[in-house]
N, C-alpha and C. Protein backbone atom coordinates (compact mmCIF):
# COMPACT_ATOMS: atom_id res chain seq x y z
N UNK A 1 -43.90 -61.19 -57.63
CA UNK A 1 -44.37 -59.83 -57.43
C UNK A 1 -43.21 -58.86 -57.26
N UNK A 2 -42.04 -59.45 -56.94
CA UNK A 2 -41.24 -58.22 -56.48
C UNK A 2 -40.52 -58.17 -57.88
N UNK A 3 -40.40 -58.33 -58.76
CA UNK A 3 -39.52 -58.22 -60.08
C UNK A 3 -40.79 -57.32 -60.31
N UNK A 4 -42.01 -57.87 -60.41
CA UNK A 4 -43.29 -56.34 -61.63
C UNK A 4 -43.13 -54.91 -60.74
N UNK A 5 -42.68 -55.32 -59.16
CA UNK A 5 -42.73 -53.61 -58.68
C UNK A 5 -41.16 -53.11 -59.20
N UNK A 6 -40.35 -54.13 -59.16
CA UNK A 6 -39.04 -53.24 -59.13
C UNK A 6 -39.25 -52.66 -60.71
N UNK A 7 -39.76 -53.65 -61.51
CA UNK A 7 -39.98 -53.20 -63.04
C UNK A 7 -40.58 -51.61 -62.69
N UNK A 8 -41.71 -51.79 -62.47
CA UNK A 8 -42.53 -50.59 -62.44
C UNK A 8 -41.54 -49.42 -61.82
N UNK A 9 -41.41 -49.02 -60.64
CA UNK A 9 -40.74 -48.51 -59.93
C UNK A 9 -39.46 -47.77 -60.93
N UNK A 10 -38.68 -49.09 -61.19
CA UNK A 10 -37.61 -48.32 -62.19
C UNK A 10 -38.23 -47.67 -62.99
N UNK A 11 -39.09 -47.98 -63.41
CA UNK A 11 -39.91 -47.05 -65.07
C UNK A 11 -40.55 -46.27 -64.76
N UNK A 12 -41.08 -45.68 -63.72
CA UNK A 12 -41.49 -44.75 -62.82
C UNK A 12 -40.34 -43.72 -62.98
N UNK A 13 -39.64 -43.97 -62.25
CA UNK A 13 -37.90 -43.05 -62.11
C UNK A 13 -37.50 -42.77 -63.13
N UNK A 14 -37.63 -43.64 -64.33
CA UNK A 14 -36.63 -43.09 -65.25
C UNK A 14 -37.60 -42.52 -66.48
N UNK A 15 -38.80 -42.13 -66.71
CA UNK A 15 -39.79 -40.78 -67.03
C UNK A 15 -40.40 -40.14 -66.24
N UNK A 16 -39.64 -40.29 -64.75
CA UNK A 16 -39.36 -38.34 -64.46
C UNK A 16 -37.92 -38.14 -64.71
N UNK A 17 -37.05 -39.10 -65.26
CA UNK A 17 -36.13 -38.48 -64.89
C UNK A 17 -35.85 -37.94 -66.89
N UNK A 18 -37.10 -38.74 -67.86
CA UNK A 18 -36.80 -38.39 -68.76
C UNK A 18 -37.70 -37.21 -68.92
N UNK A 19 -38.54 -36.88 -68.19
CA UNK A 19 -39.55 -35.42 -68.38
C UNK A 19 -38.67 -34.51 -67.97
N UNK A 20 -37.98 -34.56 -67.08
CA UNK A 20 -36.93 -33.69 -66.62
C UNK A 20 -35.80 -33.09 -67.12
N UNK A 21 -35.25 -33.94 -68.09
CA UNK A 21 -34.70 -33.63 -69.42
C UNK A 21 -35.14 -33.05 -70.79
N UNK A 22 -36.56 -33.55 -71.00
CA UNK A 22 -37.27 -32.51 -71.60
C UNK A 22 -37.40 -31.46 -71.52
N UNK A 23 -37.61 -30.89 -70.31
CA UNK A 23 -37.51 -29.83 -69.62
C UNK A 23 -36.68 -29.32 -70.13
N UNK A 24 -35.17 -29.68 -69.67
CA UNK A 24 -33.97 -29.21 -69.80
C UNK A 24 -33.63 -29.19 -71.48
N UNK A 25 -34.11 -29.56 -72.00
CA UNK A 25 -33.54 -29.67 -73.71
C UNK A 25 -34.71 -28.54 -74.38
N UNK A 26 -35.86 -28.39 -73.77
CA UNK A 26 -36.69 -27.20 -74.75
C UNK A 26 -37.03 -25.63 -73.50
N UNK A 27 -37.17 -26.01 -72.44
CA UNK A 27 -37.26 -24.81 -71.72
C UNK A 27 -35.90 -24.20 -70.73
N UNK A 28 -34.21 -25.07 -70.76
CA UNK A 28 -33.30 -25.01 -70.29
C UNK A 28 -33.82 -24.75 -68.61
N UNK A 29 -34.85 -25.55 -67.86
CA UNK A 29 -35.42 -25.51 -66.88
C UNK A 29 -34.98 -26.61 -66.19
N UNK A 30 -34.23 -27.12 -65.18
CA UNK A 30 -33.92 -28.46 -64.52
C UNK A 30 -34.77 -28.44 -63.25
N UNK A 31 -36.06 -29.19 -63.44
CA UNK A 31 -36.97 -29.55 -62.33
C UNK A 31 -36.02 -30.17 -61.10
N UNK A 32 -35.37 -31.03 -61.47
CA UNK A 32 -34.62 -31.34 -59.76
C UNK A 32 -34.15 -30.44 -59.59
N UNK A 33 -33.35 -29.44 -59.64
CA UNK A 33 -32.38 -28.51 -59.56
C UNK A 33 -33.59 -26.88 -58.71
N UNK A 34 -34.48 -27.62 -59.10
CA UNK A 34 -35.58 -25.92 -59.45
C UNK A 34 -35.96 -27.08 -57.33
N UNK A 35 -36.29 -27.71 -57.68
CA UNK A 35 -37.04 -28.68 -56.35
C UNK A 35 -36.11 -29.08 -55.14
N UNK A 36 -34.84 -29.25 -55.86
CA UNK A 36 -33.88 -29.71 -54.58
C UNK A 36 -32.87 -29.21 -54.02
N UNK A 37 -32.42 -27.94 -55.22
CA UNK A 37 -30.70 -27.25 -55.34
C UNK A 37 -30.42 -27.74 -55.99
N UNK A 38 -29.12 -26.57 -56.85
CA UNK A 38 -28.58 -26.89 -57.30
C UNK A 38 -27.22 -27.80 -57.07
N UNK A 39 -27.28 -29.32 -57.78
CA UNK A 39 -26.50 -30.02 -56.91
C UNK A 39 -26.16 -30.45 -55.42
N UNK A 40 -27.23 -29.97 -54.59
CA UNK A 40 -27.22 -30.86 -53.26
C UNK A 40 -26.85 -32.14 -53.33
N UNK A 41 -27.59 -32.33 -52.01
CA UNK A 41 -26.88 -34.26 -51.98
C UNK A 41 -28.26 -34.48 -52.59
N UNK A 42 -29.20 -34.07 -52.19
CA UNK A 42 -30.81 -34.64 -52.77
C UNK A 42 -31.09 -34.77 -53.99
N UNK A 43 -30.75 -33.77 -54.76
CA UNK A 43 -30.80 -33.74 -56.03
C UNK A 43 -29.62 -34.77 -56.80
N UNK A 44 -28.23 -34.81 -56.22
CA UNK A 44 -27.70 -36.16 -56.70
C UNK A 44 -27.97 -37.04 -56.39
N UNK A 45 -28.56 -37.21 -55.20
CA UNK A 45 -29.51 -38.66 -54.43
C UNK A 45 -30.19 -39.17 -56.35
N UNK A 46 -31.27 -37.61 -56.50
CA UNK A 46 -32.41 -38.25 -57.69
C UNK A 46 -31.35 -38.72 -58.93
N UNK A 47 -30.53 -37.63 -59.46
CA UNK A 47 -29.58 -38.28 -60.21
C UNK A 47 -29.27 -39.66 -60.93
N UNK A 48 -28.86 -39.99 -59.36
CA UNK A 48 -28.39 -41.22 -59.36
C UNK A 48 -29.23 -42.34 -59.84
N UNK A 49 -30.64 -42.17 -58.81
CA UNK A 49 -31.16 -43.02 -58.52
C UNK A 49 -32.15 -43.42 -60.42
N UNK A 50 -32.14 -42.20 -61.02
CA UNK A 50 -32.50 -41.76 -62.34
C UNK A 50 -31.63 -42.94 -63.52
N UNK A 51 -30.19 -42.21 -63.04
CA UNK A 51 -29.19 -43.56 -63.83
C UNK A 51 -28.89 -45.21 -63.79
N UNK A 52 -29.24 -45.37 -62.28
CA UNK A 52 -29.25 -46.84 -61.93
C UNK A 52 -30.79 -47.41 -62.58
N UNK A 53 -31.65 -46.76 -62.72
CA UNK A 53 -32.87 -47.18 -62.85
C UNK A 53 -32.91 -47.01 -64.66
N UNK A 54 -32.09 -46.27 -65.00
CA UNK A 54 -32.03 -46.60 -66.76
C UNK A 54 -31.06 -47.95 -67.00
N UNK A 55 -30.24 -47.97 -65.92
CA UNK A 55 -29.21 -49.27 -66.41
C UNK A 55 -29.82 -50.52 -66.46
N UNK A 56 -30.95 -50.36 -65.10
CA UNK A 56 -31.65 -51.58 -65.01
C UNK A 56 -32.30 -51.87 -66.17
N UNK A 57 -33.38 -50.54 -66.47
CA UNK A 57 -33.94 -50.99 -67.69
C UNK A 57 -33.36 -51.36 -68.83
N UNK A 58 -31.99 -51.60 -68.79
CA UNK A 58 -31.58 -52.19 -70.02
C UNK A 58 -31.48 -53.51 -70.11
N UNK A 59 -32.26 -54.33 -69.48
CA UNK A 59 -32.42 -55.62 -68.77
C UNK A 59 -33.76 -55.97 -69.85
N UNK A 60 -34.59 -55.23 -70.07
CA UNK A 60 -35.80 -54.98 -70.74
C UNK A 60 -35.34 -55.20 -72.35
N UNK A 61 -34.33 -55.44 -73.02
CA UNK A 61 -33.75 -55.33 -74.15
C UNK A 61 -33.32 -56.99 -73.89
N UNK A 62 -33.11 -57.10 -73.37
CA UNK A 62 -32.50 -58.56 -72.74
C UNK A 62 -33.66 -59.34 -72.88
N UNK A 63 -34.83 -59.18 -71.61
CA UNK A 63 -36.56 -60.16 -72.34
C UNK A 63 -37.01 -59.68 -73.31
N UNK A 64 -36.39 -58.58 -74.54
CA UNK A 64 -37.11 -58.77 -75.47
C UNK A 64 -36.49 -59.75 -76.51
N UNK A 65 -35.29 -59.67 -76.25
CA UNK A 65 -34.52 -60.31 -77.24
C UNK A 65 -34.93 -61.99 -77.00
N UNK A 66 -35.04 -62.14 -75.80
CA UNK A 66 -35.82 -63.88 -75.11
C UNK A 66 -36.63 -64.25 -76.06
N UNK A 67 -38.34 -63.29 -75.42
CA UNK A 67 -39.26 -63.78 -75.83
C UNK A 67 -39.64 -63.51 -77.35
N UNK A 68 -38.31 -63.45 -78.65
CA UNK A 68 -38.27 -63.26 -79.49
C UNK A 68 -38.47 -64.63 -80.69
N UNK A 69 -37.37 -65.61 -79.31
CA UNK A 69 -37.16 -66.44 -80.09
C UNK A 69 -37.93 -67.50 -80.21
């Protein structure tokens, strides 16, 4: 159980953190930035927590390549 929440969880984080970029690429609007400051610690708190949670998911490229073979 704790690998399907951390799964989830990361993939949670990292489409807001890709809606958030949407944002930023068609309305030049940064929802963290608009929600936390610009550049606080909070808003690099989300940042972060945005990038570690895409790295993980690159783990997801890894069981696909597994259950390929």
């Amino acid at each position: 159980m704790g690998n399907k929440y951390l799964d989830g969880t990361a993939l949670t984080i990292a489409i807001i953190g890709a809606i958030n970029w949407g944002l930023i690429g068609i309305f030049r609007f940064d929802l963290v930035a608009f929600l936390f400051g610009d550049m606080s610690w909070l808003s690099r708190i989300v940042y972060v927590l945005v990038g570690i949670c895409g790295l993980y998911l690159l783990t997801f490229f890894m069981k696909l390549s597994d259950s390929s073979k």
